[in-house]
PDB file of N, CA and C in Angstrom:
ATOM      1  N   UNK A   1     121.827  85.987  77.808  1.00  0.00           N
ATOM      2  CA  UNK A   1     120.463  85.673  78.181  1.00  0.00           C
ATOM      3  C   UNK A   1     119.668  85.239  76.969  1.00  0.00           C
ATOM      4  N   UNK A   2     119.020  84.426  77.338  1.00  0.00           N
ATOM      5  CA  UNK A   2     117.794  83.779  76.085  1.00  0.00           C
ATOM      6  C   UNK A   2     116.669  84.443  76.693  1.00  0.00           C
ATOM      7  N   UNK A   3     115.946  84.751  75.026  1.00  0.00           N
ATOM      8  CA  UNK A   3     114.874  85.475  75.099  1.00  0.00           C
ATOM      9  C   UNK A   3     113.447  84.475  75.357  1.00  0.00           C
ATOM     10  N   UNK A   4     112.366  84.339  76.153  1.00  0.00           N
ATOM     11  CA  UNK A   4     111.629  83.524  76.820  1.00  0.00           C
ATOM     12  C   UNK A   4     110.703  82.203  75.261  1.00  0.00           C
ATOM     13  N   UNK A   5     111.031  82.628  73.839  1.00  0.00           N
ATOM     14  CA  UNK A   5     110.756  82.360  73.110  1.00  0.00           C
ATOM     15  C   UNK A   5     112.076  81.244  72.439  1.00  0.00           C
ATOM     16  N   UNK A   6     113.301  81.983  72.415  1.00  0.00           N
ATOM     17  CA  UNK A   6     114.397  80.793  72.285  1.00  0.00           C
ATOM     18  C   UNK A   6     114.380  79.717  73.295  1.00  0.00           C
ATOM     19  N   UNK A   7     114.547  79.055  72.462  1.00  0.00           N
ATOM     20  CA  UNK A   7     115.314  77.734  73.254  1.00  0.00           C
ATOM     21  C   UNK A   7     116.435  77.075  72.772  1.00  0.00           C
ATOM     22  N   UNK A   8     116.914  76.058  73.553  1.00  0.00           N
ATOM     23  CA  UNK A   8     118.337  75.215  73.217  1.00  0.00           C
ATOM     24  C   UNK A   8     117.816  74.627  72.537  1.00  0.00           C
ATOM     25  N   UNK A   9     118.502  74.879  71.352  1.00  0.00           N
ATOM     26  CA  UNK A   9     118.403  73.573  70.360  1.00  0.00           C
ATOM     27  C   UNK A   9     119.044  72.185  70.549  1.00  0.00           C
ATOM     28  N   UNK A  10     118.423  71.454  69.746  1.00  0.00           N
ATOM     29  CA  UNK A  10     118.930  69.899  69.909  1.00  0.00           C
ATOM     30  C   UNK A  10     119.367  69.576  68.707  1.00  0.00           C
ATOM     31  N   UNK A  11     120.237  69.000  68.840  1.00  0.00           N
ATOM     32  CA  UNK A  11     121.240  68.794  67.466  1.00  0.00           C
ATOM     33  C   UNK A  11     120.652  67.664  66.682  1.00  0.00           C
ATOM     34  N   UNK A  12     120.600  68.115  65.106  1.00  0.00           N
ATOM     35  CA  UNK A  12     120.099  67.346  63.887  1.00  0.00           C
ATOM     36  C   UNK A  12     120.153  65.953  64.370  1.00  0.00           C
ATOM     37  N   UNK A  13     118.672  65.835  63.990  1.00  0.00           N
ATOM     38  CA  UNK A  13     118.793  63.716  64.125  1.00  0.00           C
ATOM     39  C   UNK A  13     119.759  63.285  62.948  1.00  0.00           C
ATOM     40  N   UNK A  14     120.317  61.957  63.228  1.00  0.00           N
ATOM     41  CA  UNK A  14     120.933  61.546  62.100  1.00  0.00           C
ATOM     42  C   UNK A  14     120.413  60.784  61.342  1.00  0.00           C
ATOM     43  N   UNK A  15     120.942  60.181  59.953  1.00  0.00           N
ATOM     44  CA  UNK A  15     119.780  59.908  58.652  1.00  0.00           C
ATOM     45  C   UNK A  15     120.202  58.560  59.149  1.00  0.00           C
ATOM     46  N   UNK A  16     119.446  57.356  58.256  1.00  0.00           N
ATOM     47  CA  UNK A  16     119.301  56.267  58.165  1.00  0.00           C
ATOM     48  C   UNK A  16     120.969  55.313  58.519  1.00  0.00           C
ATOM     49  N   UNK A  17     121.238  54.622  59.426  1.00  0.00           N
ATOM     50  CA  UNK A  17     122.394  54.570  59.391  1.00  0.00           C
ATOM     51  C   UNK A  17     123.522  54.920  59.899  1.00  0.00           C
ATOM     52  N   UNK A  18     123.063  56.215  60.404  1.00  0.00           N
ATOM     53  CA  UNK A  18     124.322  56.953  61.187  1.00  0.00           C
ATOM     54  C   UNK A  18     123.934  57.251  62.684  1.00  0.00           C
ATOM     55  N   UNK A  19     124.608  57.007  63.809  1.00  0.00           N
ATOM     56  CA  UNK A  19     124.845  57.787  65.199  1.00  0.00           C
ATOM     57  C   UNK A  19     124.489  58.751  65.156  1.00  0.00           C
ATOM     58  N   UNK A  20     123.717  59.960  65.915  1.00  0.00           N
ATOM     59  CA  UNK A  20     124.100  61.022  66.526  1.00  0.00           C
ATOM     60  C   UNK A  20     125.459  60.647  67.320  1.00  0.00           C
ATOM     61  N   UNK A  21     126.014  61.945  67.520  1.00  0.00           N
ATOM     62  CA  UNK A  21     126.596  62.030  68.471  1.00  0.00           C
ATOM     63  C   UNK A  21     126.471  63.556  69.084  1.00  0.00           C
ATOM     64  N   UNK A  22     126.469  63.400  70.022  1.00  0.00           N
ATOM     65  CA  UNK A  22     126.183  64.656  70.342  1.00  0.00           C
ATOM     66  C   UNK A  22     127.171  64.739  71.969  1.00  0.00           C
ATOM     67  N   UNK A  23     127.818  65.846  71.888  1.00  0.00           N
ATOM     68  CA  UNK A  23     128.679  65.912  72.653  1.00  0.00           C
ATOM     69  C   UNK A  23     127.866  67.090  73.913  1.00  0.00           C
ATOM     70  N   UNK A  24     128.649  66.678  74.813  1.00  0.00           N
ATOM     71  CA  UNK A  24     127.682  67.381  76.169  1.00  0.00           C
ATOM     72  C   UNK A  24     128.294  68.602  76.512  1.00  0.00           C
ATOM     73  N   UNK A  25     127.553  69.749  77.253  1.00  0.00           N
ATOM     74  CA  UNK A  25     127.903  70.863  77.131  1.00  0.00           C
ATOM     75  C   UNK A  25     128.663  70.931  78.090  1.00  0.00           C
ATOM     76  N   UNK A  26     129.537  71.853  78.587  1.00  0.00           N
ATOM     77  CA  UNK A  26     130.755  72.609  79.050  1.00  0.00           C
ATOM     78  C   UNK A  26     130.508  73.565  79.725  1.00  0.00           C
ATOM     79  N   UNK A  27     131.036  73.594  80.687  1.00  0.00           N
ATOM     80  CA  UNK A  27     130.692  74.546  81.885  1.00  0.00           C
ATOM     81  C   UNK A  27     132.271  75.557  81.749  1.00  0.00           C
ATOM     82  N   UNK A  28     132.410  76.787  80.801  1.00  0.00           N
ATOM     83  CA  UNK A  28     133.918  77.276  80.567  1.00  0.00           C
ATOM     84  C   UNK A  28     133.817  78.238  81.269  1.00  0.00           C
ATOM     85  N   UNK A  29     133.505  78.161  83.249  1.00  0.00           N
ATOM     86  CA  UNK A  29     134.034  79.134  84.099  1.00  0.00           C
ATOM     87  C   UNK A  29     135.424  78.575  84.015  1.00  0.00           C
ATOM     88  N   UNK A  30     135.916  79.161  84.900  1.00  0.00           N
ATOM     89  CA  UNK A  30     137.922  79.343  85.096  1.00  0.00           C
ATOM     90  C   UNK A  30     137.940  77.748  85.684  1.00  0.00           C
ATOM     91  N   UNK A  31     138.598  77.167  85.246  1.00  0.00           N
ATOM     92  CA  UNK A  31     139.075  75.804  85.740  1.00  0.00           C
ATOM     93  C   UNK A  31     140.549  75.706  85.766  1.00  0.00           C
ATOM     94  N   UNK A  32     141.368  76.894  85.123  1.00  0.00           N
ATOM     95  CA  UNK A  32     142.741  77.107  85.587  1.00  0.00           C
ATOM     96  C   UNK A  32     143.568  77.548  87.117  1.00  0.00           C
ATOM     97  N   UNK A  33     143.748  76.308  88.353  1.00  0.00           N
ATOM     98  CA  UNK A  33     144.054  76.670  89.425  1.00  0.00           C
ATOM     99  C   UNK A  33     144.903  78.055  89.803  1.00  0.00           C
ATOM    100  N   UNK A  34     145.689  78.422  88.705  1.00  0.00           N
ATOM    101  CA  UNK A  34     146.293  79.723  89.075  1.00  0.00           C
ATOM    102  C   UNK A  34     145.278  81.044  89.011  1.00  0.00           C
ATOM    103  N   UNK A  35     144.777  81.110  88.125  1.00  0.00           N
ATOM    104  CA  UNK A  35     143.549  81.524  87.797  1.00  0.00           C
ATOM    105  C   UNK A  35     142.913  82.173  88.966  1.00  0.00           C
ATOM    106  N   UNK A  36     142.481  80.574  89.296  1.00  0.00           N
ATOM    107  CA  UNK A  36     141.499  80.907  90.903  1.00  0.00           C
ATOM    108  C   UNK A  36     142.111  81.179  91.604  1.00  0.00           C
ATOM    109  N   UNK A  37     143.305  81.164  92.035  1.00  0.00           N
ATOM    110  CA  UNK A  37     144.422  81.456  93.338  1.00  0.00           C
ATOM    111  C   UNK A  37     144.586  82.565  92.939  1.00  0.00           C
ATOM    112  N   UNK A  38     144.492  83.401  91.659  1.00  0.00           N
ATOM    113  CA  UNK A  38     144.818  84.738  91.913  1.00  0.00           C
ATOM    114  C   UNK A  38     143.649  85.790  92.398  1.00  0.00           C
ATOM    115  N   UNK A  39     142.947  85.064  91.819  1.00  0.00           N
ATOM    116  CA  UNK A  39     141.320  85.502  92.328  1.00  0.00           C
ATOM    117  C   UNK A  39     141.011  85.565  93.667  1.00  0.00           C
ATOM    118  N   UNK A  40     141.455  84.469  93.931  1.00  0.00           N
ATOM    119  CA  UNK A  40     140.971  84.108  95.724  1.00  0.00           C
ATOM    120  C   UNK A  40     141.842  85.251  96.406  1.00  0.00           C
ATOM    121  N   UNK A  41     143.437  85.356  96.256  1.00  0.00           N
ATOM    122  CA  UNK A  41     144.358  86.541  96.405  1.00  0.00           C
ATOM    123  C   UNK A  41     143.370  87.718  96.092  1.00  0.00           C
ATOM    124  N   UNK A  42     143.095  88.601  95.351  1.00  0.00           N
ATOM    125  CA  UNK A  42     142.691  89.535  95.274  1.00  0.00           C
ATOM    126  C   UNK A  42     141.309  89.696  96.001  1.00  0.00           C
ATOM    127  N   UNK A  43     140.067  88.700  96.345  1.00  0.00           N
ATOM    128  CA  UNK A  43     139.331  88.988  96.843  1.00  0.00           C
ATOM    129  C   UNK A  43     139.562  88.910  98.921  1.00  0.00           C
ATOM    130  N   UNK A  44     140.827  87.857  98.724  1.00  0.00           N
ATOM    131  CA  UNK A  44     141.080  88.193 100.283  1.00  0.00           C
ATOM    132  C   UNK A  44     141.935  89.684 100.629  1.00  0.00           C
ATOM    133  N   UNK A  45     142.664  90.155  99.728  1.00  0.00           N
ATOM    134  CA  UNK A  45     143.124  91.850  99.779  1.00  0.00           C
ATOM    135  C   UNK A  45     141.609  92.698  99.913  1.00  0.00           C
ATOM    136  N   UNK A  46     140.865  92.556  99.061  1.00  0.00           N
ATOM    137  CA  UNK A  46     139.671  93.199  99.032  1.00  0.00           C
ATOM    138  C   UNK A  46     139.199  93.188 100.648  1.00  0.00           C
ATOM    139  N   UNK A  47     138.999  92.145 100.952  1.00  0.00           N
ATOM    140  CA  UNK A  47     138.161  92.348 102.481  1.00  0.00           C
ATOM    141  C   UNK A  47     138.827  92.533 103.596  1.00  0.00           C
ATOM    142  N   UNK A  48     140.803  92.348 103.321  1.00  0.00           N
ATOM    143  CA  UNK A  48     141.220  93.167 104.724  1.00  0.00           C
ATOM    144  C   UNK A  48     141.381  94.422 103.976  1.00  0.00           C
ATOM    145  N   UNK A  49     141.403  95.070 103.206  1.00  0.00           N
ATOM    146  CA  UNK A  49     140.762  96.315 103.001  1.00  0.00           C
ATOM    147  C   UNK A  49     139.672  96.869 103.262  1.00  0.00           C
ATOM    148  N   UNK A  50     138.624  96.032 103.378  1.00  0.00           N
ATOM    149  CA  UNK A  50     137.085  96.702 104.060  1.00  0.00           C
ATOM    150  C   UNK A  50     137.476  96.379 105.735  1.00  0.00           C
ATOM    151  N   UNK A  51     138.066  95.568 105.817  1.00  0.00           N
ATOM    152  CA  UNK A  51     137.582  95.359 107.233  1.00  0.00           C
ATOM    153  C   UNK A  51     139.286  96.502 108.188  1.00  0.00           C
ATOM    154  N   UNK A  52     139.708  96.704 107.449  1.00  0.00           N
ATOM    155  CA  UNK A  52     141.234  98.094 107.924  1.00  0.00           C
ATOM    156  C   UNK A  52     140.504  99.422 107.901  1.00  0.00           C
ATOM    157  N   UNK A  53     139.545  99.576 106.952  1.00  0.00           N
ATOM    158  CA  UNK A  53     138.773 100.765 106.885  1.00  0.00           C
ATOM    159  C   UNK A  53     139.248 101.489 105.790  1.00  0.00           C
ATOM    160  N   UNK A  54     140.209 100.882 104.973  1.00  0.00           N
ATOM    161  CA  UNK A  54     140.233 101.494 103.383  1.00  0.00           C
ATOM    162  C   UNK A  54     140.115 101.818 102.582  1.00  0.00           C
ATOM    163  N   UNK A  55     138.557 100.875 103.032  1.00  0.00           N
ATOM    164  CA  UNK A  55     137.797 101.048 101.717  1.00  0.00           C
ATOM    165  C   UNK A  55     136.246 102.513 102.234  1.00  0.00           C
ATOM    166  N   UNK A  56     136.401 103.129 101.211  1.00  0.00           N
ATOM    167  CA  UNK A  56     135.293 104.251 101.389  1.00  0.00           C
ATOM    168  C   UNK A  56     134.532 104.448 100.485  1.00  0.00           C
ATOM    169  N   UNK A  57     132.991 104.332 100.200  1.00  0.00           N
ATOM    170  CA  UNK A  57     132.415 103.728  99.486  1.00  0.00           C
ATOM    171  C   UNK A  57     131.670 105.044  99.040  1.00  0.00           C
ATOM    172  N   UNK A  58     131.837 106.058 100.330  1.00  0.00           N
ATOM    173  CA  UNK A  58     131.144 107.482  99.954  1.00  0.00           C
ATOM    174  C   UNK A  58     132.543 108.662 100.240  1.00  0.00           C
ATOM    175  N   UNK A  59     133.713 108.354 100.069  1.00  0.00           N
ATOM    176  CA  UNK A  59     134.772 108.990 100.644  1.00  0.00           C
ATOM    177  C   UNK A  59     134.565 109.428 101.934  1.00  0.00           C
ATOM    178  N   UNK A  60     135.547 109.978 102.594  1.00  0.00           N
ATOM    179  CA  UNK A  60     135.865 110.490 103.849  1.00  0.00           C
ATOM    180  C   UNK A  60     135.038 110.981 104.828  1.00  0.00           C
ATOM    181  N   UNK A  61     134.073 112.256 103.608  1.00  0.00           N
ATOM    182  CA  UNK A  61     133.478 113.166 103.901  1.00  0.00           C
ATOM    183  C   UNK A  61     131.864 112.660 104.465  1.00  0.00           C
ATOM    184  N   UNK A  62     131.830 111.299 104.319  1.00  0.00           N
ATOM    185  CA  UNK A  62     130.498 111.440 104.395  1.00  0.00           C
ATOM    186  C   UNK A  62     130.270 110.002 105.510  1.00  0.00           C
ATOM    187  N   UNK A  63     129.725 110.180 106.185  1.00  0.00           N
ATOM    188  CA  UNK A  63     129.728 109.856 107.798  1.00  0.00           C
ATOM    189  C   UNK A  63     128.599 108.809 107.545  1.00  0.00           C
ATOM    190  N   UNK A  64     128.287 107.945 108.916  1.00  0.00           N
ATOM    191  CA  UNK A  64     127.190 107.031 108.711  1.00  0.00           C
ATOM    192  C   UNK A  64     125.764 107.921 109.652  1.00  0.00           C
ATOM    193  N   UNK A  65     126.353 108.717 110.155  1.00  0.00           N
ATOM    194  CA  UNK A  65     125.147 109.890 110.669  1.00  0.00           C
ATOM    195  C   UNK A  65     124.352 110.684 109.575  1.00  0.00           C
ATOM    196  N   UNK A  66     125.072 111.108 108.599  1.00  0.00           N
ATOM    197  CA  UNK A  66     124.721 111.867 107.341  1.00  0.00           C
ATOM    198  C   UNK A  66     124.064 110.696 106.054  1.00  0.00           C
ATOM    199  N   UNK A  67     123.933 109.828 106.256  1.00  0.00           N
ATOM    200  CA  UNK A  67     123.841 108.454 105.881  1.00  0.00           C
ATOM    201  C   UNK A  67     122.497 108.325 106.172  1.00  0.00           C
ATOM    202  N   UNK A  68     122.359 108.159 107.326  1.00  0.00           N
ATOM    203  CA  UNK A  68     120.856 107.585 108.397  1.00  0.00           C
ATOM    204  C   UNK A  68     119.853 108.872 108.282  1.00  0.00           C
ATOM    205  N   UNK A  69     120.818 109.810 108.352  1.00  0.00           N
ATOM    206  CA  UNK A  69     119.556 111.263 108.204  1.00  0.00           C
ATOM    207  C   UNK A  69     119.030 110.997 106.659  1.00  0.00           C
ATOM    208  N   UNK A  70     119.614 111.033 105.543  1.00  0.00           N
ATOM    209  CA  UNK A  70     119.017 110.833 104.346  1.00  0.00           C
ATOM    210  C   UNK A  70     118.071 109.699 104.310  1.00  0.00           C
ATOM    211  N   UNK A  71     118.141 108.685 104.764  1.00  0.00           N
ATOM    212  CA  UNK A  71     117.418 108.232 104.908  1.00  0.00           C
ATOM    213  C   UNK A  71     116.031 107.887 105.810  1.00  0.00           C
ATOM    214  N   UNK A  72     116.630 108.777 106.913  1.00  0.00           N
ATOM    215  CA  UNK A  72     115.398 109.186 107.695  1.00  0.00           C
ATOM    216  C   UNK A  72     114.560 110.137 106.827  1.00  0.00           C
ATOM    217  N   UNK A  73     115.237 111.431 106.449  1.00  0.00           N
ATOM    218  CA  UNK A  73     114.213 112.061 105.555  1.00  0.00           C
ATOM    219  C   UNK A  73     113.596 111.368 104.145  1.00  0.00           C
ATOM    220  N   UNK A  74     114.032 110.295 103.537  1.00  0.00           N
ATOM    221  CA  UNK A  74     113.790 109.524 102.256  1.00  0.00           C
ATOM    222  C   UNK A  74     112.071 109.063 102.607  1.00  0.00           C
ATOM    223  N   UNK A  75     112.797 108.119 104.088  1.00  0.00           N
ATOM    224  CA  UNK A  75     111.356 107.561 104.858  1.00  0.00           C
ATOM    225  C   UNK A  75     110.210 108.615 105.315  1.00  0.00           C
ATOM    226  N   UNK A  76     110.423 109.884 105.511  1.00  0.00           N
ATOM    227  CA  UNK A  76     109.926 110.633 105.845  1.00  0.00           C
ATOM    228  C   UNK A  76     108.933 111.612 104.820  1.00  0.00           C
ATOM    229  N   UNK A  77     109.593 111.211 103.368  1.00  0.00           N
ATOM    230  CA  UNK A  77     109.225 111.865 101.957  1.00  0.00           C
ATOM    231  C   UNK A  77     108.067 110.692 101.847  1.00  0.00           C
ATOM    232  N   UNK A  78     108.572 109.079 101.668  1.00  0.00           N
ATOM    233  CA  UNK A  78     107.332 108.497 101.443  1.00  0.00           C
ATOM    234  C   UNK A  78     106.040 108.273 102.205  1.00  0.00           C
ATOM    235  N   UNK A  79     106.818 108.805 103.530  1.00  0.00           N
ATOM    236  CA  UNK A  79     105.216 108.430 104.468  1.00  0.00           C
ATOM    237  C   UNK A  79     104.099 110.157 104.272  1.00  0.00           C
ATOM    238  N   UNK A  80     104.971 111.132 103.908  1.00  0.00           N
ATOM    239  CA  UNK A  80     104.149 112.320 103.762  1.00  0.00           C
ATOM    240  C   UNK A  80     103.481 112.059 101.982  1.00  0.00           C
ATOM    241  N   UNK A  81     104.235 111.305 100.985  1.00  0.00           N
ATOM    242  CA  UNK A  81     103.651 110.798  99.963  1.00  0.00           C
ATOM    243  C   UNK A  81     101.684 110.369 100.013  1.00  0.00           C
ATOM    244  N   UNK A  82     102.155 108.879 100.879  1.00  0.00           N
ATOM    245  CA  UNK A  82     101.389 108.114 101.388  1.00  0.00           C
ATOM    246  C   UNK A  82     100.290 108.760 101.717  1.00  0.00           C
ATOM    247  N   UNK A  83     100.346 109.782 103.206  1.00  0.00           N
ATOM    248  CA  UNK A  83      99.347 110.461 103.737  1.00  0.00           C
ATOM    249  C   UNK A  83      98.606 111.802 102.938  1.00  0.00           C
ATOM    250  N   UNK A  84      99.229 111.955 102.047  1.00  0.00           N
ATOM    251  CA  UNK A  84      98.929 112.854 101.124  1.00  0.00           C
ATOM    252  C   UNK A  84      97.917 112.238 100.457  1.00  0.00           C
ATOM    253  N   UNK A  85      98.503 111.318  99.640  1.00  0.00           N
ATOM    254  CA  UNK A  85      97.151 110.765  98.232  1.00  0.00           C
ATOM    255  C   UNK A  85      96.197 110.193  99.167  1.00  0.00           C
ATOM    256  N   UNK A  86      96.384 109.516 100.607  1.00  0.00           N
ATOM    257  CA  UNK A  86      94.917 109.014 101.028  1.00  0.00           C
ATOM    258  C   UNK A  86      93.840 109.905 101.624  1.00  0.00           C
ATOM    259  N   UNK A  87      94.322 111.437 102.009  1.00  0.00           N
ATOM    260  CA  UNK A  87      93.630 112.844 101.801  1.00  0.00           C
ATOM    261  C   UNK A  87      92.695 113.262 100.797  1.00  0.00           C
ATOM    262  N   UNK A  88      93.524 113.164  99.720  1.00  0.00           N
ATOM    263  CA  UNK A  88      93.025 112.982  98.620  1.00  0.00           C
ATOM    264  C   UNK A  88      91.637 112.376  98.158  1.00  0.00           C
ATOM    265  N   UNK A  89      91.799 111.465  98.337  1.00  0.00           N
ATOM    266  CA  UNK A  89      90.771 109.859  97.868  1.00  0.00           C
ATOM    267  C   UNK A  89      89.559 110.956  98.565  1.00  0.00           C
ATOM    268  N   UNK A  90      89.608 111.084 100.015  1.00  0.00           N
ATOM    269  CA  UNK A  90      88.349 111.343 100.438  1.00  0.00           C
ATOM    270  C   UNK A  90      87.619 112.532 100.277  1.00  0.00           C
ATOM    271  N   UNK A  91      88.158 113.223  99.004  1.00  0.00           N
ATOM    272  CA  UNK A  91      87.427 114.673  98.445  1.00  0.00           C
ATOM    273  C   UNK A  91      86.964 114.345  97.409  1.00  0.00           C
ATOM    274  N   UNK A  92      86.035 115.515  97.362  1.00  0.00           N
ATOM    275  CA  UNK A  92      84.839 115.188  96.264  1.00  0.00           C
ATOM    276  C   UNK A  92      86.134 115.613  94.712  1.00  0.00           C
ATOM    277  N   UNK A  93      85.377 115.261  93.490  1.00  0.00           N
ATOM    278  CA  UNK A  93      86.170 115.515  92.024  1.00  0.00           C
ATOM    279  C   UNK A  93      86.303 116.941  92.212  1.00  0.00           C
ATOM    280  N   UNK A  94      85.733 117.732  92.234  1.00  0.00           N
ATOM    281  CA  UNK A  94      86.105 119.253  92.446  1.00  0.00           C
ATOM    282  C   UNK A  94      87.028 119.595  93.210  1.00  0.00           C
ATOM    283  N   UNK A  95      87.682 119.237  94.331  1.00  0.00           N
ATOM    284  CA  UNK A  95      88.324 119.347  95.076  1.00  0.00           C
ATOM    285  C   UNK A  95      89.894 118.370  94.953  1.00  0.00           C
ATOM    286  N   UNK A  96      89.925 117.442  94.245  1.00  0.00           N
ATOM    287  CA  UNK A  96      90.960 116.470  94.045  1.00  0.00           C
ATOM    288  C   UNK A  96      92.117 117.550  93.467  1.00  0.00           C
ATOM    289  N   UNK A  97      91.629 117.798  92.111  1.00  0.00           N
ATOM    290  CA  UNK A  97      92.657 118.764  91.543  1.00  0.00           C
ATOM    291  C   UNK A  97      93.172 119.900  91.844  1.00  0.00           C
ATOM    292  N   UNK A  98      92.597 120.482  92.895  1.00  0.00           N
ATOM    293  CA  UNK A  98      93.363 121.295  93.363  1.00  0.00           C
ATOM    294  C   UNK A  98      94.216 121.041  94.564  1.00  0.00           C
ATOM    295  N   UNK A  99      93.621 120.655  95.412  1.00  0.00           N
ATOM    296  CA  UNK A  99      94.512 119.050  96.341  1.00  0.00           C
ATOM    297  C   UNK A  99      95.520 118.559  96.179  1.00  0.00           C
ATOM    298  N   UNK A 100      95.669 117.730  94.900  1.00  0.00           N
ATOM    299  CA  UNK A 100      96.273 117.346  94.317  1.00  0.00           C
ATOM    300  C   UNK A 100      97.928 118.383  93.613  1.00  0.00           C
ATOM    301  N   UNK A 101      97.313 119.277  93.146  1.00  0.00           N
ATOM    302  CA  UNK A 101      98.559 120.127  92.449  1.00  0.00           C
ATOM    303  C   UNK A 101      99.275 120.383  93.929  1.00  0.00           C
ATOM    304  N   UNK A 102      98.833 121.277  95.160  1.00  0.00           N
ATOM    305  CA  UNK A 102      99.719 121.896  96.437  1.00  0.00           C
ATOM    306  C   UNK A 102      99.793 120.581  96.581  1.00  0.00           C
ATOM    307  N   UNK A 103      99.753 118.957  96.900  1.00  0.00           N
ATOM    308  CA  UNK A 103     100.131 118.339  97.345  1.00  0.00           C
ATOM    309  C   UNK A 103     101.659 117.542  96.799  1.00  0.00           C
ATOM    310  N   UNK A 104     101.388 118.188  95.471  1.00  0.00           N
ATOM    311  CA  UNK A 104     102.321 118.163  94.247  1.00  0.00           C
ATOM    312  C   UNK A 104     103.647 119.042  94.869  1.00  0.00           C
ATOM    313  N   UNK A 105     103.098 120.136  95.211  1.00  0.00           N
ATOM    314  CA  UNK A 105     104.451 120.964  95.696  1.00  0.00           C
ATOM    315  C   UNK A 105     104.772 120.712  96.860  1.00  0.00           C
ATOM    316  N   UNK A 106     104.017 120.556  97.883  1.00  0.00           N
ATOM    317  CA  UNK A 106     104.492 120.336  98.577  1.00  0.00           C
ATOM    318  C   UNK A 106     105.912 119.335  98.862  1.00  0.00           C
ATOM    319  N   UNK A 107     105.314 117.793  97.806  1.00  0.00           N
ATOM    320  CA  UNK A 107     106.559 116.664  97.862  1.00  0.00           C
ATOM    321  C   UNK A 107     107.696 117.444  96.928  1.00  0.00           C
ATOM    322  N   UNK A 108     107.499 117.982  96.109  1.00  0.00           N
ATOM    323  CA  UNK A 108     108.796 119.047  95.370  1.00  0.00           C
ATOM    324  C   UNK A 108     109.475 119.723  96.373  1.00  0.00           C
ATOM    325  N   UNK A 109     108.754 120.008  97.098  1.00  0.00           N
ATOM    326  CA  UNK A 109     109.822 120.957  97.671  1.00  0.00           C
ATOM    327  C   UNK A 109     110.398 120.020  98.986  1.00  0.00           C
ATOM    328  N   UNK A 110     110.189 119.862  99.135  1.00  0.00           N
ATOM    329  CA  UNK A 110     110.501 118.197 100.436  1.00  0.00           C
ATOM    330  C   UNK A 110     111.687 117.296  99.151  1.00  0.00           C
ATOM    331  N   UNK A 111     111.530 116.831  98.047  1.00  0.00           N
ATOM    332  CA  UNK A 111     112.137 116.200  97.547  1.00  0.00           C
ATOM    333  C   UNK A 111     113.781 117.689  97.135  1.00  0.00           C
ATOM    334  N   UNK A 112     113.530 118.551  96.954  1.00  0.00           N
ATOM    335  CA  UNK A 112     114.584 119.342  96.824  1.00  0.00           C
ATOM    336  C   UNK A 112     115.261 119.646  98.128  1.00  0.00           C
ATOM    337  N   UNK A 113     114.474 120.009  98.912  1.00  0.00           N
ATOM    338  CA  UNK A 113     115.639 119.802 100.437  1.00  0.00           C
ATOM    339  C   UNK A 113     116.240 118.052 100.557  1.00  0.00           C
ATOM    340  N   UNK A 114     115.820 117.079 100.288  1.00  0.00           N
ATOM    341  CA  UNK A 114     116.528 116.197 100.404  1.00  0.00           C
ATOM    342  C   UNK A 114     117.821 115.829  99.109  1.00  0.00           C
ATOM    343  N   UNK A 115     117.426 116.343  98.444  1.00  0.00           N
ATOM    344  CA  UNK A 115     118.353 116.297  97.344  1.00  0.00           C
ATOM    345  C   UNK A 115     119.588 117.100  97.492  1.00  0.00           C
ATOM    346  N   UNK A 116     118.862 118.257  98.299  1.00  0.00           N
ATOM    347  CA  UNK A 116     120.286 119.437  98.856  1.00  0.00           C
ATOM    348  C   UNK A 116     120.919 118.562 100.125  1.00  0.00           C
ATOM    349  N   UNK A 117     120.345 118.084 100.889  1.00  0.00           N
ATOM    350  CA  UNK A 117     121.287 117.437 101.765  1.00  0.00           C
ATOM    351  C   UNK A 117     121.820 116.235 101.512  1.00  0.00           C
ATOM    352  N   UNK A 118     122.085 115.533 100.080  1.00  0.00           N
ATOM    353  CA  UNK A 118     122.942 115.094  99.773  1.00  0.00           C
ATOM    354  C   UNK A 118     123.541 115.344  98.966  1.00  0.00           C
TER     355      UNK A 118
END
């Protein structure tokens, strides 16, 4: 990666007399056909392996039910987030900070049961 300040340089003008030459750049992905045929081989093993059911991305143990619940409770952490701080907003400064800290525990302890069920 180039940093937003580098740029490609352009190769030295030439002095009085002489050509540039400047040769054009090169694209050095794999241009060796075996290369790619072994590639193409291994990524078509790859997907009748996902699609045989071989492939397990969370092992055995872990189901697409146990999956959807974490993420039901994930969704369920940010919308009690959400409804929390806009509670908030509508108390006077005396009242924010203390508001604020139990609303604090509350997502702690919501974020530790979800952490235990995965």
């Amino acid at each position: 990666r180039r940093s937003h300040r580098e740029k490609a340089r352009a190769p030295p003008a030439a002095g009085p007399g002489k050509v540039a030459q400047s040769s054009p750049l090169q694209h050095s992905f794999l241009t060796d056909v075996s290369d790619v045929r072994e590639m193409e081989g291994g990524l078509l093993n790859l997907l009748n392996d996902f699609h045989s059911g071989k492939l397990q991305a969370f092992g055995k143990v872990c189901s697409f039910e146990q999956l959807e619940h974490v993420r039901e409770m994930q969704e369920k952490l940010a919308r009690l987030h959400f409804s929390l701080d806009s509670h908030v907003e509508e108390l006077s400064e005396d009242q924010k900070k203390s508001a604020s800290d139990h609303n604090l525990e509350h997502l702690l302890c919501n974020l530790e049961e979800l952490s235990n069920s995965m």
